[in-house]
C-alpha atoms as a PDB file:
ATOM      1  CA  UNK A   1       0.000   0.000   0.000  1.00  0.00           C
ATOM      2  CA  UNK A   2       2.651   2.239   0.936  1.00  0.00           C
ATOM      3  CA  UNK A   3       4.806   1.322  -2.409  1.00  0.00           C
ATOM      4  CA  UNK A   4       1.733   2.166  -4.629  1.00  0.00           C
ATOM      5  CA  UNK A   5       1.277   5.946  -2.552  1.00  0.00           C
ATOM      6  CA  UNK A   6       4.968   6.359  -3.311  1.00  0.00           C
ATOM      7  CA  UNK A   7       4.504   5.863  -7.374  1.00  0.00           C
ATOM      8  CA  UNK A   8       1.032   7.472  -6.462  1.00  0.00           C
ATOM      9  CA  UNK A   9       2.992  10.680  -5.460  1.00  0.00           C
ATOM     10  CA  UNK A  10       5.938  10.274  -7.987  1.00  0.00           C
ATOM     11  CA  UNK A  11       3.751  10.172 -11.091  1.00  0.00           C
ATOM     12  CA  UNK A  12       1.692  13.041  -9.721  1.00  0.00           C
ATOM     13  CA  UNK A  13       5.102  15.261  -9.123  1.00  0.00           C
ATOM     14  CA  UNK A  14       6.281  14.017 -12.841  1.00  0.00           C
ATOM     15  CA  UNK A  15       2.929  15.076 -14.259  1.00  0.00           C
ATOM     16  CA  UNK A  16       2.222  18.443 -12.577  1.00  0.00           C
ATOM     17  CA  UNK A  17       5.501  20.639 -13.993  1.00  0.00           C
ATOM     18  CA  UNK A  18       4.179  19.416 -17.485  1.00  0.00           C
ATOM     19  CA  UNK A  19       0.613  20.287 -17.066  1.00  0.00           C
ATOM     20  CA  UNK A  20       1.702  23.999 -15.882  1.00  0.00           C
ATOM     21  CA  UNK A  21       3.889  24.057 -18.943  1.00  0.00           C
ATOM     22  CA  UNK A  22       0.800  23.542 -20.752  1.00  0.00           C
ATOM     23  CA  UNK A  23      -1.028  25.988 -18.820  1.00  0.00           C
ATOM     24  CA  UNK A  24       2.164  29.221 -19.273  1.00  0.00           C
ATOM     25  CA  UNK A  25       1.849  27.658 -23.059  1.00  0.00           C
ATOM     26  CA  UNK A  26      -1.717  28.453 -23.674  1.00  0.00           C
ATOM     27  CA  UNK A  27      -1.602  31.650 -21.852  1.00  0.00           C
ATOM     28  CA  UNK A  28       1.227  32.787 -23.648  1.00  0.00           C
ATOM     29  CA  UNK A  29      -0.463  31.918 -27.103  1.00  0.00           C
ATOM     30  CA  UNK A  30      -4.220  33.682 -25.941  1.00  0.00           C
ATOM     31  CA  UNK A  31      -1.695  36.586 -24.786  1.00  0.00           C
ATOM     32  CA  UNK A  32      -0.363  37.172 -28.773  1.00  0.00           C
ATOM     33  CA  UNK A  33      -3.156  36.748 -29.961  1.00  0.00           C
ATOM     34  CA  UNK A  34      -5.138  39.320 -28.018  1.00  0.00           C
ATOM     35  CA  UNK A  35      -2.216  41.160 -28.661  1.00  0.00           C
ATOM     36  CA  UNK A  36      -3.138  41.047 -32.390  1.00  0.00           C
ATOM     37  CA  UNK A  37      -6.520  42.129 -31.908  1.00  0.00           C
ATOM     38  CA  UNK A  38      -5.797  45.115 -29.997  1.00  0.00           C
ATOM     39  CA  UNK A  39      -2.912  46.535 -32.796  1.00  0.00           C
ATOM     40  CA  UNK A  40      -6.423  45.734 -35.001  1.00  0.00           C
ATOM     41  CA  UNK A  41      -8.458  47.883 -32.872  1.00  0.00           C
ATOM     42  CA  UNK A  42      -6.150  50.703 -32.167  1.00  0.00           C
ATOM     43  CA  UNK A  43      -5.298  51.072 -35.976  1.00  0.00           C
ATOM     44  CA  UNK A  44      -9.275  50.970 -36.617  1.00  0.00           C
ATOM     45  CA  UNK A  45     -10.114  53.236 -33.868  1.00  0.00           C
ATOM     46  CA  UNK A  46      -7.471  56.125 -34.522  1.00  0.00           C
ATOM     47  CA  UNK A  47      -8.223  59.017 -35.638  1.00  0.00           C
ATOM     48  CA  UNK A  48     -12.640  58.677 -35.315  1.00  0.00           C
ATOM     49  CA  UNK A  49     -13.033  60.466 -32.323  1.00  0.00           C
ATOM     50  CA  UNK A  50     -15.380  57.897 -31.068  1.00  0.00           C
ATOM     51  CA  UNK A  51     -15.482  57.855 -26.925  1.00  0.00           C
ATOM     52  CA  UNK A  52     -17.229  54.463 -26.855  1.00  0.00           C
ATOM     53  CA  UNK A  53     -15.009  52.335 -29.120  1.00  0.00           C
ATOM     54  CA  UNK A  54     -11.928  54.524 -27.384  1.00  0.00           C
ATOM     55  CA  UNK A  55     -13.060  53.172 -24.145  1.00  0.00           C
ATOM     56  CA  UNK A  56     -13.279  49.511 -25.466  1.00  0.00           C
ATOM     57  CA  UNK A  57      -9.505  49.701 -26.656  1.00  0.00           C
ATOM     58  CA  UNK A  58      -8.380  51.854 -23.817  1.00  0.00           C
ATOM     59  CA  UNK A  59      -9.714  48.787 -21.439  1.00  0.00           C
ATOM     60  CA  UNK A  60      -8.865  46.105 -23.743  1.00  0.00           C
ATOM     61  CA  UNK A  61      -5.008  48.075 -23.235  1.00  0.00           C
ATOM     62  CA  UNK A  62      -5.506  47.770 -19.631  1.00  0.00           C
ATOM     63  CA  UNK A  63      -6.803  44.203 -19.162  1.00  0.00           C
ATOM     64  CA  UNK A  64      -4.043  43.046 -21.407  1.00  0.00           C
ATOM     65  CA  UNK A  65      -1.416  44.579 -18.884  1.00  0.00           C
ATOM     66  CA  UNK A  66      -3.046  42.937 -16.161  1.00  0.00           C
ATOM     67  CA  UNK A  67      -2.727  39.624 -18.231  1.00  0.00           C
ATOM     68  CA  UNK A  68       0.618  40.223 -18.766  1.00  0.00           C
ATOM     69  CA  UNK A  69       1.201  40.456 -14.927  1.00  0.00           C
ATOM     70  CA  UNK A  70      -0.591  37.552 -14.108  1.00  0.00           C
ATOM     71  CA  UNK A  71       1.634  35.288 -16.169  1.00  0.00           C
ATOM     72  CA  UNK A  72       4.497  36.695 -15.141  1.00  0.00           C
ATOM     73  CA  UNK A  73       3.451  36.015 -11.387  1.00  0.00           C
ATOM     74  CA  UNK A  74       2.633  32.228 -12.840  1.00  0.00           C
ATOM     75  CA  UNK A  75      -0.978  32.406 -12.685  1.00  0.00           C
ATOM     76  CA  UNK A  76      -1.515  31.336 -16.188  1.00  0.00           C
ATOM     77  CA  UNK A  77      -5.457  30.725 -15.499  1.00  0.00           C
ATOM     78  CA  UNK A  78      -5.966  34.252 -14.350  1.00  0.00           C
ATOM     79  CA  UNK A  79      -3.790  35.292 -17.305  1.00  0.00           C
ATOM     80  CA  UNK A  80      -5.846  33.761 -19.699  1.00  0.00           C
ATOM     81  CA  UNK A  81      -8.785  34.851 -18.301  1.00  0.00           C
ATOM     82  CA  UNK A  82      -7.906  38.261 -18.108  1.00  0.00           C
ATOM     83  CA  UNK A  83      -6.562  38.402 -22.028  1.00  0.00           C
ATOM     84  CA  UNK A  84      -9.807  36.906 -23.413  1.00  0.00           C
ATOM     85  CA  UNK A  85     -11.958  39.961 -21.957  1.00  0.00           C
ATOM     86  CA  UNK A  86      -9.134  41.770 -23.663  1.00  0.00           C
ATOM     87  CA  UNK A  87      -9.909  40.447 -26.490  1.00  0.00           C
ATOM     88  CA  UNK A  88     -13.152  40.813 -25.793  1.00  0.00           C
ATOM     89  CA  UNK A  89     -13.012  44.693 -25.707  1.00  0.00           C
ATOM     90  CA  UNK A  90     -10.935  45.260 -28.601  1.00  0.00           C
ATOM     91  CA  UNK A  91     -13.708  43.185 -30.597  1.00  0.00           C
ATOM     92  CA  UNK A  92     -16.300  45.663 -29.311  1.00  0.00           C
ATOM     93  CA  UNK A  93     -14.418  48.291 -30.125  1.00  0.00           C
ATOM     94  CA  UNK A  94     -13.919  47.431 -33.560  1.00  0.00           C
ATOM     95  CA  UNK A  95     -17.533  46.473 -33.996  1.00  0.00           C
ATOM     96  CA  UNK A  96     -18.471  50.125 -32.912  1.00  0.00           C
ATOM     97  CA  UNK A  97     -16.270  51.670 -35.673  1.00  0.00           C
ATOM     98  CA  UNK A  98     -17.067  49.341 -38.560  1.00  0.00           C
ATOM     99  CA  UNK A  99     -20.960  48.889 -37.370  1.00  0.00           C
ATOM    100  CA  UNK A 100     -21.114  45.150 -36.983  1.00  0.00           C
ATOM    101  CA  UNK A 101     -23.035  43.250 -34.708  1.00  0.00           C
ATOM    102  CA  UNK A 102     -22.231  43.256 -31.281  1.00  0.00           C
ATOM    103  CA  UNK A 103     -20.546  40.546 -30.219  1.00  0.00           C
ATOM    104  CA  UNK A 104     -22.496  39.502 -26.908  1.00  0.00           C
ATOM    105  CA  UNK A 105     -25.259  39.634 -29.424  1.00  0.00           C
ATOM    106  CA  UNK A 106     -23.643  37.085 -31.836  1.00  0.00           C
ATOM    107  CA  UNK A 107     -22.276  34.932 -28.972  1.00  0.00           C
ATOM    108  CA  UNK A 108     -26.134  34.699 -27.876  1.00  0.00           C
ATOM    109  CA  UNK A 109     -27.382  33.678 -31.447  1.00  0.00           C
ATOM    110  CA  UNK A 110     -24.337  31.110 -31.808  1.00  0.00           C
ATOM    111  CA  UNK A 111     -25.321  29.483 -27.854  1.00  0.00           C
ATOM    112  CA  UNK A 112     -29.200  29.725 -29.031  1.00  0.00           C
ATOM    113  CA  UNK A 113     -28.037  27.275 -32.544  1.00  0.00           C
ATOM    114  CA  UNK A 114     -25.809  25.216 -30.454  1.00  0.00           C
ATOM    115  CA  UNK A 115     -28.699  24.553 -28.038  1.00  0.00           C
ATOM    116  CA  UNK A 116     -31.037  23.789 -31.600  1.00  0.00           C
ATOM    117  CA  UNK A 117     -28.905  21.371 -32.836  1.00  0.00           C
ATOM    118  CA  UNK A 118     -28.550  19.282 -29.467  1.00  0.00           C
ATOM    119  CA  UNK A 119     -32.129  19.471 -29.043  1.00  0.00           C
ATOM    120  CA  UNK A 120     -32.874  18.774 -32.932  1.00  0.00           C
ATOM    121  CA  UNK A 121     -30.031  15.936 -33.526  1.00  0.00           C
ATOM    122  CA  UNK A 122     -31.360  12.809 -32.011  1.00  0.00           C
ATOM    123  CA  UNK A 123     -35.218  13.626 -33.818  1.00  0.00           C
ATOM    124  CA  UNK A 124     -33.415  14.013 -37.261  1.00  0.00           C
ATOM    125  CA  UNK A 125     -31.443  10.645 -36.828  1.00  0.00           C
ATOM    126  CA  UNK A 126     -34.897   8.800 -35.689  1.00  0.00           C
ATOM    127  CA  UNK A 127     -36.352  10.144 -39.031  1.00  0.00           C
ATOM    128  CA  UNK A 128     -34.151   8.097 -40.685  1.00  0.00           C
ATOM    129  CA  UNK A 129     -34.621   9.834 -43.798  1.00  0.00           C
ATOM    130  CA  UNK A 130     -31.129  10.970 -46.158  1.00  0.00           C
ATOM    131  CA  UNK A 131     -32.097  14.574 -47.106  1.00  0.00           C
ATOM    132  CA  UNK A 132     -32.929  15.908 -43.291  1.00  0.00           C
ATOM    133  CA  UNK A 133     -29.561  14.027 -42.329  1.00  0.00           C
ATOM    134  CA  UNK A 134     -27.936  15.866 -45.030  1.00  0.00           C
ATOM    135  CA  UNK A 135     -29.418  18.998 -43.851  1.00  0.00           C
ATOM    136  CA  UNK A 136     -28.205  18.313 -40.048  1.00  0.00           C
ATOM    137  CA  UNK A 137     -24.670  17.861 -41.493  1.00  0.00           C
ATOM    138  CA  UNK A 138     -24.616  21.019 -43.528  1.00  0.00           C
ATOM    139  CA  UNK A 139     -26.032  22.964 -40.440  1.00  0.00           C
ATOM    140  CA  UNK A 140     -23.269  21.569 -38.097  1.00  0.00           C
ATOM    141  CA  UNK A 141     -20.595  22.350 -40.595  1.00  0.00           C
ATOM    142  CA  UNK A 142     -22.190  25.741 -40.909  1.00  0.00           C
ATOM    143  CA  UNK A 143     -22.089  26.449 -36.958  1.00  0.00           C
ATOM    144  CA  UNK A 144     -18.823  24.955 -36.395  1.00  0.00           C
ATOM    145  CA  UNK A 145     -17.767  27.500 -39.114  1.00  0.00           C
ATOM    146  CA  UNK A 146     -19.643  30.432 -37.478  1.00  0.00           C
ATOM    147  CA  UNK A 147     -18.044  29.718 -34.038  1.00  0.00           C
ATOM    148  CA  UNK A 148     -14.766  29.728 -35.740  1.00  0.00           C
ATOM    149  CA  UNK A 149     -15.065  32.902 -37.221  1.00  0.00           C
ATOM    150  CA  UNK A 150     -16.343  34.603 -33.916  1.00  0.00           C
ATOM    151  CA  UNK A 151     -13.468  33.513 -32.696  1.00  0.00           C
ATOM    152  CA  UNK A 152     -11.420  35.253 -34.932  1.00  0.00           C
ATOM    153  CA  UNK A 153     -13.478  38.405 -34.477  1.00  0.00           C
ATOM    154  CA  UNK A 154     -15.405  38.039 -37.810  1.00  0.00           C
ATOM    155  CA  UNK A 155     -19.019  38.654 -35.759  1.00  0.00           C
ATOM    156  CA  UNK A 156     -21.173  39.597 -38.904  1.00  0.00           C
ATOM    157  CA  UNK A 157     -19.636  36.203 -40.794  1.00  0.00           C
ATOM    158  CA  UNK A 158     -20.354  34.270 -37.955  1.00  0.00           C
ATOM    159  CA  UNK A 159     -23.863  35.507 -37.323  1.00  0.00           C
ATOM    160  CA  UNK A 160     -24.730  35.458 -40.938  1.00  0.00           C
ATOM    161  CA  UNK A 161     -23.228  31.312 -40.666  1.00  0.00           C
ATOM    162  CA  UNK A 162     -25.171  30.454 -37.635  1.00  0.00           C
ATOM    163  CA  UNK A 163     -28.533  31.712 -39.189  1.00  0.00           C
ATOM    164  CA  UNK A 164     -27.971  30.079 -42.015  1.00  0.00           C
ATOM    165  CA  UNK A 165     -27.120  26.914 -39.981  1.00  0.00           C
ATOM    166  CA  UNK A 166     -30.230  27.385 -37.839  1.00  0.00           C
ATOM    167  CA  UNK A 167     -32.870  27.402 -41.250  1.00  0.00           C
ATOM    168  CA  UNK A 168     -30.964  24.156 -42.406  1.00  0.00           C
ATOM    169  CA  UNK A 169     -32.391  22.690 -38.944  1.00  0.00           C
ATOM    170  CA  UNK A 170     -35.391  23.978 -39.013  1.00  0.00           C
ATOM    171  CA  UNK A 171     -36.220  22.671 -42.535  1.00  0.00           C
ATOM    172  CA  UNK A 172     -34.812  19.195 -41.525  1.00  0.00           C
ATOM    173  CA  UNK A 173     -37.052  19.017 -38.820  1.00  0.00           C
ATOM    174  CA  UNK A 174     -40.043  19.945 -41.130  1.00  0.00           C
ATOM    175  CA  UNK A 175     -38.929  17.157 -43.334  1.00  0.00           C
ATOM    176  CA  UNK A 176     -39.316  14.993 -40.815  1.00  0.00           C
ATOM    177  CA  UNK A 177     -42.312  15.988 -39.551  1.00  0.00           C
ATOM    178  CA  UNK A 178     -40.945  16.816 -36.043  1.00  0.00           C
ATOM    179  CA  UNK A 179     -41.355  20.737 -34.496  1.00  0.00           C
ATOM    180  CA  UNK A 180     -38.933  22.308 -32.972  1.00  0.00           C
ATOM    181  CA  UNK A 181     -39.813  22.204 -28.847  1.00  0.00           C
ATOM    182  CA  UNK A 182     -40.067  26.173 -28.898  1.00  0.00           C
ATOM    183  CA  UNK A 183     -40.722  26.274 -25.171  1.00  0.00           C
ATOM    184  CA  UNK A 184     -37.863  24.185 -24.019  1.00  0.00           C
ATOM    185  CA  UNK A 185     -35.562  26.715 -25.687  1.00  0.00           C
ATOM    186  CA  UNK A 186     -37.482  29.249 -24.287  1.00  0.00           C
ATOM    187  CA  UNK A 187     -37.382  27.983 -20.675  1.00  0.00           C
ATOM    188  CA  UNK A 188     -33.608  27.136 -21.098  1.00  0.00           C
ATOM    189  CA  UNK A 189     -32.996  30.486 -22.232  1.00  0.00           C
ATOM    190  CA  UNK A 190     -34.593  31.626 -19.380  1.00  0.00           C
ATOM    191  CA  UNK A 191     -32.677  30.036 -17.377  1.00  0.00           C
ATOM    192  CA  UNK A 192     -29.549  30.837 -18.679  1.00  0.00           C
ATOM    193  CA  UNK A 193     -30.232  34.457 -18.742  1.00  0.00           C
ATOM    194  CA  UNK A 194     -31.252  33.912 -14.889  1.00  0.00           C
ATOM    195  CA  UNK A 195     -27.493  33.418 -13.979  1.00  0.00           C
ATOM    196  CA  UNK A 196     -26.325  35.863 -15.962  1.00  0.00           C
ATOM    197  CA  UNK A 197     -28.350  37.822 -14.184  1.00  0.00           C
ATOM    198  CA  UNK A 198     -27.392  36.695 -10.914  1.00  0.00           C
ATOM    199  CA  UNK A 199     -23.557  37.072 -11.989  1.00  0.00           C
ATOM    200  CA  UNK A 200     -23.862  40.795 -13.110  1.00  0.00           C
ATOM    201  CA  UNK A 201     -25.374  41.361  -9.841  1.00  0.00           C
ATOM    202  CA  UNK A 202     -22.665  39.969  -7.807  1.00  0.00           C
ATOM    203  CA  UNK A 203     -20.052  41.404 -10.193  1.00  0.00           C
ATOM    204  CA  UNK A 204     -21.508  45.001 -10.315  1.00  0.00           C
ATOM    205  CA  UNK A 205     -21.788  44.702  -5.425  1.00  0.00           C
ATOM    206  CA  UNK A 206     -23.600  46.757  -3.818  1.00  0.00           C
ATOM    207  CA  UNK A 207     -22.557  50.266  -4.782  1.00  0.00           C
ATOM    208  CA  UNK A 208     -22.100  50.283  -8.634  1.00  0.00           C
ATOM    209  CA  UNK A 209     -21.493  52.927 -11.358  1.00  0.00           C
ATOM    210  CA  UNK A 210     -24.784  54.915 -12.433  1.00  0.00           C
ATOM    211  CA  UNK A 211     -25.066  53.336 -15.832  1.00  0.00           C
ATOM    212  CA  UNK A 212     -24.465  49.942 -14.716  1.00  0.00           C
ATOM    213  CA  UNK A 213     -27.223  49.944 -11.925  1.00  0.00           C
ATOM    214  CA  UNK A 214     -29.503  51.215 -15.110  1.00  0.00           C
ATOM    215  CA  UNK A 215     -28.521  48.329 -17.229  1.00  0.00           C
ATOM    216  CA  UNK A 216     -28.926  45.808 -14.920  1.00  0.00           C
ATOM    217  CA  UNK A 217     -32.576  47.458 -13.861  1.00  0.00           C
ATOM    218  CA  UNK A 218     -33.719  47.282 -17.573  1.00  0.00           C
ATOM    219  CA  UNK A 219     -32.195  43.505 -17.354  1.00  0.00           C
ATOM    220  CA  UNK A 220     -34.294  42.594 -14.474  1.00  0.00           C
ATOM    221  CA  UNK A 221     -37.135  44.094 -16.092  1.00  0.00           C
ATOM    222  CA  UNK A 222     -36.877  42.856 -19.370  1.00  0.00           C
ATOM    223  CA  UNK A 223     -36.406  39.205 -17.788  1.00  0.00           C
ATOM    224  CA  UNK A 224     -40.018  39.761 -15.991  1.00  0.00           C
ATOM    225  CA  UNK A 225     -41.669  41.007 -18.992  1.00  0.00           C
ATOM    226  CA  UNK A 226     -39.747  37.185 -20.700  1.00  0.00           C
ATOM    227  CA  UNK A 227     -41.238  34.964 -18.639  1.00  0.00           C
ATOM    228  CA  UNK A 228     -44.654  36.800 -18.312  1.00  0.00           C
ATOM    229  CA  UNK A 229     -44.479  35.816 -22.631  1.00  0.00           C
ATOM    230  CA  UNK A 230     -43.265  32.428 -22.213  1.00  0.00           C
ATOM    231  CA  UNK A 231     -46.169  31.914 -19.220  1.00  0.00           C
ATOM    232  CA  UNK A 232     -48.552  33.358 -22.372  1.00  0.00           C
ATOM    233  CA  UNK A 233     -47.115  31.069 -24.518  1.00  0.00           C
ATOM    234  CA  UNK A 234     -45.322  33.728 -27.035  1.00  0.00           C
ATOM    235  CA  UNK A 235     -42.396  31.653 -26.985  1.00  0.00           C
ATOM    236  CA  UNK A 236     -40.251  33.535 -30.047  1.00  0.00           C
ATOM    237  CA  UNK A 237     -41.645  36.959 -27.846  1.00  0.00           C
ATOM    238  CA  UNK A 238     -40.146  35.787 -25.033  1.00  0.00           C
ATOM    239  CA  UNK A 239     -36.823  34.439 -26.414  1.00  0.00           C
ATOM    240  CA  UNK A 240     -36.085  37.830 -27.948  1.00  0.00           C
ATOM    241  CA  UNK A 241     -36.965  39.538 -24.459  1.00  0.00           C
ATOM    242  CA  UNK A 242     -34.553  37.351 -22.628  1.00  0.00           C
ATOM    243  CA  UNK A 243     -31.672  37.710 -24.907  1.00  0.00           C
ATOM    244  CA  UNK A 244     -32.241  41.169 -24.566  1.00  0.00           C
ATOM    245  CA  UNK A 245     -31.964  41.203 -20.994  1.00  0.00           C
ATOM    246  CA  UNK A 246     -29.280  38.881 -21.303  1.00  0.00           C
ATOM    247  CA  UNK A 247     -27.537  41.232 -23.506  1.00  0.00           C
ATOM    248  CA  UNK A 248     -27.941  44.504 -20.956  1.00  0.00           C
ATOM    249  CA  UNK A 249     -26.665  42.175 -18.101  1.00  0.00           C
ATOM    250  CA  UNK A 250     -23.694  42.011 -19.867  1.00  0.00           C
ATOM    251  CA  UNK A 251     -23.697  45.609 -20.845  1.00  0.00           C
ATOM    252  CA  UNK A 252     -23.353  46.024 -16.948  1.00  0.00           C
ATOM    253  CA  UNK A 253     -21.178  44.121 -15.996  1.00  0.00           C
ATOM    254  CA  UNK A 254     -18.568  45.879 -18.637  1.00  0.00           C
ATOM    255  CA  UNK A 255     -19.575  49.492 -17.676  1.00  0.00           C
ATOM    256  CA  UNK A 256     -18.865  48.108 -14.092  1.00  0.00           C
ATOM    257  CA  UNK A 257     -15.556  46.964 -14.986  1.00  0.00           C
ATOM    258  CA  UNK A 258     -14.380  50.213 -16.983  1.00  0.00           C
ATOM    259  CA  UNK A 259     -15.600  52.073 -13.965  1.00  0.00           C
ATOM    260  CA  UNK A 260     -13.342  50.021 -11.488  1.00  0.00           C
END
């Protein structure tokens, strides 16, 4: 017993410099990257005048330092962390200037397909008909294309991808006779946007900027005025509400941050 704790430990001590090489690695790579972005931003943002998108570069700028200091303190995780809300900001920015989608926005669409293919794949296989499997493919090509371009910062590509991947599913399922369960989206939306909620308001404490405390008001309210659709039975009505208020919880939590 004692032998096997012994190799027990050993492996474990062999094992653990590699995974935080792994970790530094990664955190190093997210770091460039980010670092990318933000030259992108800065060269799109000079010279407009525009305060907003300023503000997105100016704290994209800032959490990038603070990644930089994490890493160099070895705390990789909090490095990496700290870089993709970097990353995060300089996207914003640039979507300001060139008048793309907002990214939250397109993150919400690409979670709301994701969701519609789970949901959708297991009806389209019982089918067991070729063209609705063909359809199903072409949709999850299309999405896994769409999240790849919002991960390079291409929002409007990926949004345009994942709509187009979402009416590929929802004609499958017509071929097959099967509707899309509209209200389990909705309540899982609900839910969703429920902790994002919940997040923003332990984020933004209990004395947060003005414009935060407004956003995450017309949050909470919007969420009421969701599920008071979805208990109607407007399901699309109250999907669109709750993304919204998913959206200005979000909104919150980033004026709270550029006001810390």
């Amino acid at each position: 017993m004692r032998g096997r704790l012994l190799v027990l430990l050993l492996f474990l001590g062999l094992i653990a410099p590699a995974v935080s090489r792994a970790q530094v690695d990664r955190a190093q790579s997210e770091i460039d990257r980010t670092e990318q972005r933000i030259q992108r931003a800065q060269s799109v943002v000079a010279g407009t005048n525009n305060v907003a998108a300023q503000a997105e570069v100016d704290r994209a700028v800032q959490l990038q330092a603070g990644a930089r200091t994490a890493l160099a303190q070895g705390h990789p995780r909090i490095a990496i962390d700290l870089t993709l809300r970097a990353r995060a900001a300089a996207d914003r920015g640039i979507a300001i200037i060139n008048g793309l989608p907002d990214p939250d926005r397109v993150l919400s669409q690409l979670e709301r397909t994701r969701e519609m293919l789970d949901r959708a794949r297991s009806r389209i296989e019982e089918c067991n008909q070729d063209r609705p499997r063909a359809l199903l493919n072409a949709a999850m090509d299309m999405q896994r294309r769409a999240e790849d371009a919002a991960h390079g910062g291409h929002y409007l590509a990926a949004l345009q991808l994942t709509m187009g991947a979402r009416e590929r599913v929802l004609r499958a399922l017509r071929q097959c006779n099967v509707a899309d369960d509209d209200q389990d989206g909705a309540d899982r939306g609900l839910r969703q946007t429920d902790e994002v909620i919940q997040r923003a308001q332990e984020r933004l404490g209990s004395n947060p900027p003005g414009r935060a405390r407004e956003l995450l008001a017309r949050a909470v309210e919007t969420q009421a005025r969701a599920q008071q659709e979805i208990r109607d039975q407007h399901f699309d009505a109250g999907l669109r509400l709750t993304l919204a208020a998913r959206g200005f919880a979000f909104r919150a939590m980033r004026v709270a941050d550029r006001g810390r």
